[in-house]
Protein backbone atom coordinates (compact mmCIF):
# COMPACT_ATOMS: atom_id res chain seq x y z
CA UNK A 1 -45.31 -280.25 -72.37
CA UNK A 2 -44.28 -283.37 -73.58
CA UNK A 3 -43.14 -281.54 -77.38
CA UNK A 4 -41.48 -279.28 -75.25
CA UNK A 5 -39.37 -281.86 -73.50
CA UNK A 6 -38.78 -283.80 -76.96
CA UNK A 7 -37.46 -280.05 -78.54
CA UNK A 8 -34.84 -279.48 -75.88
CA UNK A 9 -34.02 -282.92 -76.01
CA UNK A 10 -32.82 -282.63 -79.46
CA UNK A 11 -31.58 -279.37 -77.95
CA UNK A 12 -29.04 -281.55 -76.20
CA UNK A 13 -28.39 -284.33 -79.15
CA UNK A 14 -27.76 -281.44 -81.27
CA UNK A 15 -25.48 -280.35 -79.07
CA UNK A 16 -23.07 -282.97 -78.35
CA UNK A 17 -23.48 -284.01 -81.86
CA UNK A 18 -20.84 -281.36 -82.63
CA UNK A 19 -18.22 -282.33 -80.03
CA UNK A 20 -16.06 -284.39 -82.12
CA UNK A 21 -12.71 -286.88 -81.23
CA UNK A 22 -10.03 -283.98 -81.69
CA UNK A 23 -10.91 -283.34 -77.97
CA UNK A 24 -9.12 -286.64 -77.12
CA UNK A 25 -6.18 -286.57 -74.96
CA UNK A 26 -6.69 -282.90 -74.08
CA UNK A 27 -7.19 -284.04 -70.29
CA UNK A 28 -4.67 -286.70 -70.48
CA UNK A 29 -2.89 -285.41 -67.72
CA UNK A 30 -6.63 -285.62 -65.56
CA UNK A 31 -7.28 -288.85 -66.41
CA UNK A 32 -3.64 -289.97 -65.11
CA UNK A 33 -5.37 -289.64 -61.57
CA UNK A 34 -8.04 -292.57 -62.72
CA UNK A 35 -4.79 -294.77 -64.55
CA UNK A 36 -2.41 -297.25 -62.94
CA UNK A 37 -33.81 -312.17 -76.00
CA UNK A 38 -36.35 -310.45 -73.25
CA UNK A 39 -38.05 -313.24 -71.61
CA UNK A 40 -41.56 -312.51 -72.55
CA UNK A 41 -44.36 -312.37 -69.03
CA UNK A 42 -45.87 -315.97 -68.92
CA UNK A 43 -49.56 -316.23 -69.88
CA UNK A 44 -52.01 -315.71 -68.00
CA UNK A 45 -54.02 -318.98 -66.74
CA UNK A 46 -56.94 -319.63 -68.69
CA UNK A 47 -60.10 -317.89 -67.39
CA UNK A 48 -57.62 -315.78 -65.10
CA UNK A 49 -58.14 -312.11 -65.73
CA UNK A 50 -55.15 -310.64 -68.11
CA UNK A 51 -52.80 -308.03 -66.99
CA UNK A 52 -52.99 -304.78 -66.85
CA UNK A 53 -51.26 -302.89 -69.49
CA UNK A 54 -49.17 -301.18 -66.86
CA UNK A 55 -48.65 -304.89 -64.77
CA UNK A 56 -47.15 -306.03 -68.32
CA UNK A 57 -44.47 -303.12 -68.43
CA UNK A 58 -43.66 -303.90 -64.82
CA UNK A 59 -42.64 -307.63 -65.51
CA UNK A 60 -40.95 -306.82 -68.98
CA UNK A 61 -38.49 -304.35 -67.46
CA UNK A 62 -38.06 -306.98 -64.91
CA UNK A 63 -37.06 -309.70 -67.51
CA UNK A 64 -34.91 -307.26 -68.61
CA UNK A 65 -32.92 -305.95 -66.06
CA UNK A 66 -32.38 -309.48 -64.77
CA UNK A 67 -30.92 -310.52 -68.50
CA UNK A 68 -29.95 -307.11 -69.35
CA UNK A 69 -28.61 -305.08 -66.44
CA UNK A 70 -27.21 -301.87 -68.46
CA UNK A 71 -30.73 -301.10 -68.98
CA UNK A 72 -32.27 -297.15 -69.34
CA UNK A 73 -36.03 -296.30 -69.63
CA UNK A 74 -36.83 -292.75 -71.12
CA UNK A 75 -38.19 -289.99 -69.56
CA UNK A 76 -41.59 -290.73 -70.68
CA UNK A 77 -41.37 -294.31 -69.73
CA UNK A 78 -42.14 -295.66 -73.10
CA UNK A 79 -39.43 -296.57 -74.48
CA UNK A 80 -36.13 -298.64 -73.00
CA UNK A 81 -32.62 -299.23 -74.41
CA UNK A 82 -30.63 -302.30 -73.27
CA UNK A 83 -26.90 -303.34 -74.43
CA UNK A 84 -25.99 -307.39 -74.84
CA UNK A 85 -22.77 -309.31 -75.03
CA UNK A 86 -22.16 -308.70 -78.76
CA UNK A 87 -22.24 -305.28 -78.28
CA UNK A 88 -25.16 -303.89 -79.55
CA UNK A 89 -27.62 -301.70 -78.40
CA UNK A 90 -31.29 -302.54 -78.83
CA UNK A 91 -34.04 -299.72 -78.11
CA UNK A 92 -37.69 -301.53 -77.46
CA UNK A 93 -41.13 -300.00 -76.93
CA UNK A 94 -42.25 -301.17 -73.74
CA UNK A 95 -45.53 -302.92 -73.96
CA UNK A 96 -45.32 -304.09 -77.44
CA UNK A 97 -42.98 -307.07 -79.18
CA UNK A 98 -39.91 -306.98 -81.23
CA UNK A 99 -36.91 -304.29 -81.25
CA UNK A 100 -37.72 -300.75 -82.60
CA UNK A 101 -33.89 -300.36 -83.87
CA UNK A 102 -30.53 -302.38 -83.00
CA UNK A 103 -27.55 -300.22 -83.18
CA UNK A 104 -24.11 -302.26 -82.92
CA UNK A 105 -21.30 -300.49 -80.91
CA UNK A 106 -17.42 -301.49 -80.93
CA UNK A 107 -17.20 -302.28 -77.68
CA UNK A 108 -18.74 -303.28 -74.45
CA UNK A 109 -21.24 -300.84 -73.32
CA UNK A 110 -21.44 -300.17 -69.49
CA UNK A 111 -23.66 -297.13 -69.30
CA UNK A 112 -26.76 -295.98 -70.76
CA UNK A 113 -28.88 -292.46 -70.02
CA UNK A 114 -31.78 -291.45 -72.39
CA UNK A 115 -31.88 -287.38 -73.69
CA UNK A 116 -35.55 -287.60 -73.40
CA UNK A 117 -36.56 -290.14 -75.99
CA UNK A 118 -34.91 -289.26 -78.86
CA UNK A 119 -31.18 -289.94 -78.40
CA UNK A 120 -28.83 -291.93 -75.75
CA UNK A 121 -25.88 -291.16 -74.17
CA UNK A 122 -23.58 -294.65 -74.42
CA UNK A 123 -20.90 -295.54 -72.22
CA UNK A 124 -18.27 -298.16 -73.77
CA UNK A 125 -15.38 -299.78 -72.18
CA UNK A 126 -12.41 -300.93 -74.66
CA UNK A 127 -9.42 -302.89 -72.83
CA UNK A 128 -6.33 -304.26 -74.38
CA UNK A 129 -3.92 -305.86 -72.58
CA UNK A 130 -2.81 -302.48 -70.37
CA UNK A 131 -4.66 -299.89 -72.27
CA UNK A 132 -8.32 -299.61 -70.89
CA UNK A 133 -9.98 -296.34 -72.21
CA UNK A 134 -13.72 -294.91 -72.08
CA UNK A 135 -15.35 -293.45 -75.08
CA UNK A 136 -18.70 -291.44 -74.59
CA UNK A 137 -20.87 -291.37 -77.59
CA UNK A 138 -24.59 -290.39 -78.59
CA UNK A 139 -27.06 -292.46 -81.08
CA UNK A 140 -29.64 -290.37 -82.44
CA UNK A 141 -32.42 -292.88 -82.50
CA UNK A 142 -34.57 -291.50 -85.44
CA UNK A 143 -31.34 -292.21 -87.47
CA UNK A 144 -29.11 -294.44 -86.38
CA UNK A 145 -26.29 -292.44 -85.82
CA UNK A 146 -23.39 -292.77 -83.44
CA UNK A 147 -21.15 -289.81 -82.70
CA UNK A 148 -18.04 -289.80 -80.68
CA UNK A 149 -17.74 -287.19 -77.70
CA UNK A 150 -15.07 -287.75 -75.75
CA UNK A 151 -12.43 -290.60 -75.20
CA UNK A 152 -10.46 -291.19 -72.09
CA UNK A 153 -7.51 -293.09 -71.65
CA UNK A 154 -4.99 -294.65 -69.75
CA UNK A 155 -6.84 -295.78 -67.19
CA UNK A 156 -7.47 -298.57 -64.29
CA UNK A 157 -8.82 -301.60 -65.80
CA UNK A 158 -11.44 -300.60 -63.14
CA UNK A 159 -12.56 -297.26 -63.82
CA UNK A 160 -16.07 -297.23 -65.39
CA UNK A 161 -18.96 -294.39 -66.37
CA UNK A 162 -20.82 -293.95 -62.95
CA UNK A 163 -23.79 -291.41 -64.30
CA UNK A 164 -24.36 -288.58 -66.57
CA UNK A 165 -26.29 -285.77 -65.80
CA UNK A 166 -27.46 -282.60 -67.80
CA UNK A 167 -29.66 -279.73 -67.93
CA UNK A 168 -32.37 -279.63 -70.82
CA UNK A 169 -32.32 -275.56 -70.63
CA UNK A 170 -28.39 -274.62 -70.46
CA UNK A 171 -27.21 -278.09 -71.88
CA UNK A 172 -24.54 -278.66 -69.43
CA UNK A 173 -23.47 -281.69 -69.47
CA UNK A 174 -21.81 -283.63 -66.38
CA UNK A 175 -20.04 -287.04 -66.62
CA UNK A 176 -18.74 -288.59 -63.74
CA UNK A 177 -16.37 -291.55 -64.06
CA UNK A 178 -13.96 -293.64 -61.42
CA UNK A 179 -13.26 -296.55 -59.53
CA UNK A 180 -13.67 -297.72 -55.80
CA UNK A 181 -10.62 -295.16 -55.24
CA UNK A 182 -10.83 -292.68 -57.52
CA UNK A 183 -13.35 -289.91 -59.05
CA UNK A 184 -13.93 -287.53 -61.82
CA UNK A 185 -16.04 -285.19 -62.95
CA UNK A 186 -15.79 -283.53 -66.06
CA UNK A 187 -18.24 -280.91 -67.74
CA UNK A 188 -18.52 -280.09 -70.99
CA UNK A 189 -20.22 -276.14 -71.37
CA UNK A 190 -22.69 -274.93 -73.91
CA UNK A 191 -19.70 -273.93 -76.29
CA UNK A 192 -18.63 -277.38 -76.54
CA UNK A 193 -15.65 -277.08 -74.45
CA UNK A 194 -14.45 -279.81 -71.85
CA UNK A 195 -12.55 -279.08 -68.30
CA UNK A 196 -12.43 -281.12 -65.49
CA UNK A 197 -14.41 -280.37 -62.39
CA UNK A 198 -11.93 -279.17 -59.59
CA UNK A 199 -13.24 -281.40 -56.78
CA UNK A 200 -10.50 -282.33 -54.52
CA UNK A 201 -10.04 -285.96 -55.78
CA UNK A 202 -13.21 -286.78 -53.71
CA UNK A 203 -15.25 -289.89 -53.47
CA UNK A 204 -18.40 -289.28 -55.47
CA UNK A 205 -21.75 -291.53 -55.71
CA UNK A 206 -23.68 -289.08 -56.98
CA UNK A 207 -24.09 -286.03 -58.81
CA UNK A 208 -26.68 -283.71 -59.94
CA UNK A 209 -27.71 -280.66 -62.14
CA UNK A 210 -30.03 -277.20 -61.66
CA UNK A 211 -32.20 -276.76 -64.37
CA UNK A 212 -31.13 -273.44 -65.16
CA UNK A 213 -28.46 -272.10 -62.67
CA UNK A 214 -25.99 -274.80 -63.53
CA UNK A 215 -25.21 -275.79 -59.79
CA UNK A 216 -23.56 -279.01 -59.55
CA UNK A 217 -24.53 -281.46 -56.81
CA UNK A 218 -22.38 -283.99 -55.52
CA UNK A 219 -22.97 -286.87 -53.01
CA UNK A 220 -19.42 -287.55 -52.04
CA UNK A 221 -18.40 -289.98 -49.12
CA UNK A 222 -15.72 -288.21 -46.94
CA UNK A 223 -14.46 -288.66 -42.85
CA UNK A 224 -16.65 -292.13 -42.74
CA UNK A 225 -20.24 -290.48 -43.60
CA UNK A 226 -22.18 -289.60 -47.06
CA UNK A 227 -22.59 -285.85 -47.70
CA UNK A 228 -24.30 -283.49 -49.60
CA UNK A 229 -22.37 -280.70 -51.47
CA UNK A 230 -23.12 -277.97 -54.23
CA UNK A 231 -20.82 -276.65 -56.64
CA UNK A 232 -21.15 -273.08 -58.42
CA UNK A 233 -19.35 -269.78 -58.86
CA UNK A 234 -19.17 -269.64 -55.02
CA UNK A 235 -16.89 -272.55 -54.97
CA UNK A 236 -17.70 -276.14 -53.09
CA UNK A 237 -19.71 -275.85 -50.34
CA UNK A 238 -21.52 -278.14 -47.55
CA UNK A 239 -25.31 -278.38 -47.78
CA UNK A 240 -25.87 -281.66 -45.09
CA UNK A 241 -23.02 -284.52 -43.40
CA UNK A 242 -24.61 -287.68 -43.14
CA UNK A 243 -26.97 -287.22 -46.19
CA UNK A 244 -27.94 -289.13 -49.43
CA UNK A 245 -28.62 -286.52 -52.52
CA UNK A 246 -32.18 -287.63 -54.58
CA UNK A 247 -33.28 -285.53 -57.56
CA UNK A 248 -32.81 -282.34 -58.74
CA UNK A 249 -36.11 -280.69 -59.51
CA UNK A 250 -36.00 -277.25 -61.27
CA UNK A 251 -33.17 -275.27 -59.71
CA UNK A 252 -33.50 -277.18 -56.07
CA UNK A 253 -32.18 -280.40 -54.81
CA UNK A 254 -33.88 -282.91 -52.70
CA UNK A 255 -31.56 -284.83 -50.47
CA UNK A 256 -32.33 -287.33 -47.49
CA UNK A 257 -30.91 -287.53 -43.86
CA UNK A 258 -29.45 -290.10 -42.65
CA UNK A 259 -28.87 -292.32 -39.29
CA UNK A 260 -26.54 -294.40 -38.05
CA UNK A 261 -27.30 -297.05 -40.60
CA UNK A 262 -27.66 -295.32 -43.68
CA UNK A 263 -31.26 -295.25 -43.77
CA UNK A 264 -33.02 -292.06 -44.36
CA UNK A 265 -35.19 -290.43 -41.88
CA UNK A 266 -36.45 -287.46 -43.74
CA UNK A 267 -36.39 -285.31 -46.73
CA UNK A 268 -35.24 -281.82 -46.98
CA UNK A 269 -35.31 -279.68 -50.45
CA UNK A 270 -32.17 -277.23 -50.24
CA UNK A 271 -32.43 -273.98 -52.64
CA UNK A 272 -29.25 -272.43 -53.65
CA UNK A 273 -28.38 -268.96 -53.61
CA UNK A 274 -30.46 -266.70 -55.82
CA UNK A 275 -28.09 -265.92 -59.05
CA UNK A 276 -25.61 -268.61 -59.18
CA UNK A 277 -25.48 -269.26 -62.40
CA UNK A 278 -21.80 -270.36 -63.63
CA UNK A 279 -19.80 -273.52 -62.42
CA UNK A 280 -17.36 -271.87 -60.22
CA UNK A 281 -13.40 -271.87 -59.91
CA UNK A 282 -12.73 -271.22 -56.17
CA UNK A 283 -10.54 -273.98 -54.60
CA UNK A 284 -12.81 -277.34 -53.94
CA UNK A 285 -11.08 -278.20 -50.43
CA UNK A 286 -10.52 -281.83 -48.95
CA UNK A 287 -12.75 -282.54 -46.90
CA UNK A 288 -16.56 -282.44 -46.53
CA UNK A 289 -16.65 -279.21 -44.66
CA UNK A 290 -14.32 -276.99 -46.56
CA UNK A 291 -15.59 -274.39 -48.90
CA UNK A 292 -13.88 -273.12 -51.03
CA UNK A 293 -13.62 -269.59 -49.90
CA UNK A 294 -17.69 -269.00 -50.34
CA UNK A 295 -19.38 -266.95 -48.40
CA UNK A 296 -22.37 -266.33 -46.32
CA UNK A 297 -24.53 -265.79 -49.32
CA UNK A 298 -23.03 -269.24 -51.02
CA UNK A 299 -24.90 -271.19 -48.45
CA UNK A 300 -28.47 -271.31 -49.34
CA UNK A 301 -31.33 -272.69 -47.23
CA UNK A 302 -32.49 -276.29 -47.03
CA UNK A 303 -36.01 -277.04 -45.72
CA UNK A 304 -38.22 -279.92 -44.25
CA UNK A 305 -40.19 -281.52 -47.07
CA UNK A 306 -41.10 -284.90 -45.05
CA UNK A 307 -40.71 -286.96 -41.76
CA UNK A 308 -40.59 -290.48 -42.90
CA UNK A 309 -42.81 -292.93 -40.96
CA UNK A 310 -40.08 -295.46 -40.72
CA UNK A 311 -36.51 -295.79 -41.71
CA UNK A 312 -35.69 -296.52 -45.34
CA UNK A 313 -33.50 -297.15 -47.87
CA UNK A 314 -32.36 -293.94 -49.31
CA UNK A 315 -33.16 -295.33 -52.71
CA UNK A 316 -36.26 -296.39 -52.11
CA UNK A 317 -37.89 -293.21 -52.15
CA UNK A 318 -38.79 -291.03 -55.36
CA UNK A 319 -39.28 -287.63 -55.87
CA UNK A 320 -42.09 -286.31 -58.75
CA UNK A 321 -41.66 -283.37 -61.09
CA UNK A 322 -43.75 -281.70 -58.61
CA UNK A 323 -41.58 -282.38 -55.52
CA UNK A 324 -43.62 -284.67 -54.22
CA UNK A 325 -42.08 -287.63 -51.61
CA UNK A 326 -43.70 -291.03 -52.05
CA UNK A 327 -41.49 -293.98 -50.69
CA UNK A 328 -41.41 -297.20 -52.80
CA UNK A 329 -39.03 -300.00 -54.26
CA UNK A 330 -35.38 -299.33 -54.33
CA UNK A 331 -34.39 -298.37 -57.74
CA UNK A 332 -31.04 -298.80 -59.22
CA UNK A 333 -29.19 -294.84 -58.89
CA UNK A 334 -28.57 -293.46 -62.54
């Protein structure tokens, strides 16, 4: 399994390897909308018994998400890639001393997402005066090598790289930048190609990808509550008002209800229409209930997965490769 996940994801560094900077300024027009050390775990006392191996991760991610906070751990958890005021980007194996490879960027780098462990997506932010663009670039880790994907321009001084997302089997690719106001999503396709994500000019938090159907899922925040919505050849349409999406898992998404306080109260798995394969071009709407034109069969079926015991913080609970719901610390949304 785990050469598996390592094959397809070179799959995906090999892929946006080829998207090169003529693509820059095709979507100026889109992106108009957006304008206008590690401190090292103290020793134990003596006689004391020594941490556990896992205990020792625990505080060094700690240590480095308070110094560090663009910070991304790999799918495997061993490895972890943090960015630092001069720019660079330093990859460490958690558990042991000293920096596996330090890669120095141009700019400031705001967002970091592992392909499995053996290339990064980077996020950096270059502003001038009144220019303030985004440029989205991999490293390939083995070697070293940065390659640009995709630069957008004139934008707020605001606008940032909220999360990446991507599917290991059809390498789709979503990227989702904005602001407090504003939102994006743009998806670049198997051939290389770019287009923006017709979504209404919605609030997102959070998006999502199937494995292998390419539905999109969105958490967007629209007529004072967070919903849940999937996008596909069917169009956008409403899966849950007054939900918080989780984790994709295979070709299903996982999403929590909420109350009146934003906590979440249980956990449903939705499964999308059998055979909707395709990102879709029917109209997106403007609100959280309009679809698009789909149909009955665009709906799909969402299910109870879990009660929760108590209110929690929608971010506090996780969701295994297996679907299974445990409820721990709040973790930082990627």
């Amino acid at each position: 399994m785990e050469g598996k996940k390592r094959k397809t994801g070179r799959r995906i560094a090999a892929f946006v390897a080829v998207v090169t900077a003529l693509q820059v300024g095709v979507f100026y027009h889109y992106n108009a909308i957006l304008a206008g050390p590690r401190t090292p775990a103290s020793e134990s006392p003596q006689g004391a018994p020594s941490p556990s191996a896992t205990d020792r991760v625990k505080q060094q991610l700690a240590n480095l998400r308070q110094l560090h906070p663009t910070l991304a751990v790999s799918d495997d958890g061993r490895y972890a890639a943090y960015t630092d005021d001069a720019n660079q980007v330093h990859v460490v194996e958690l558990g042991k001393d000293g920096d596996l490879e330090t890669i120095q960027m141009k700019a400031p780098v705001v967002y970091l997402k592992w392909v499995q462990d053996s290339a990064l997506f980077v996020g950096e932010k270059f502003s001038v005066g009144s220019d303030h663009r985004l440029a989205l670039a991999t490293i390939d880790i083995a070697t070293q090598t940065v390659r640009l994907i995709q630069t957008f321009s004139r934008l707020y001084s605001t606008t940032t790289f909220k999360q990446i997302e991507f599917s290991d089997t059809t390498n789709d690719i979503y990227v989702l930048i904005g602001n407090s106001q504003s939102d994006q999503v743009y998806h670049f396709n198997i051939m290389s190609e770019m287009s923006q994500v017709p979504l209404g000019g919605r609030r997102i938090d959070r998006i999502a990808v199937s494995e292998t159907t390419n539905d999109l899922f969105i958490q967007d925040f629209a007529e004072g509550t967070h919903n849940v919505l999937v996008y596909n050849k069917h169009g956008l349409t409403l899966i849950q008002r007054n939900a918080a999406l989780l984790r994709a898992v295979d070709n299903d998404l996982y999403y929590a209800l909420l109350n009146d306080q934003g906590e979440a109260t249980a956990v449903y798995r939705y499964a999308p229409p059998a055979a909707s394969a395709g990102v879709g071009t029917g109209g997106s709407g403007n609100s959280a209930g309009e679809t698009g034109g789909a149909n009955a069969d665009a709906k799909g079926s969402s299910s109870l997965v879990k009660t929760l015991d108590t209110p929690v913080d929608p971010l506090a609970i996780h969701i295994s490769d297996d679907g299974a719901v445990t409820v721990g610390t709040p973790t930082p949304a990627t």
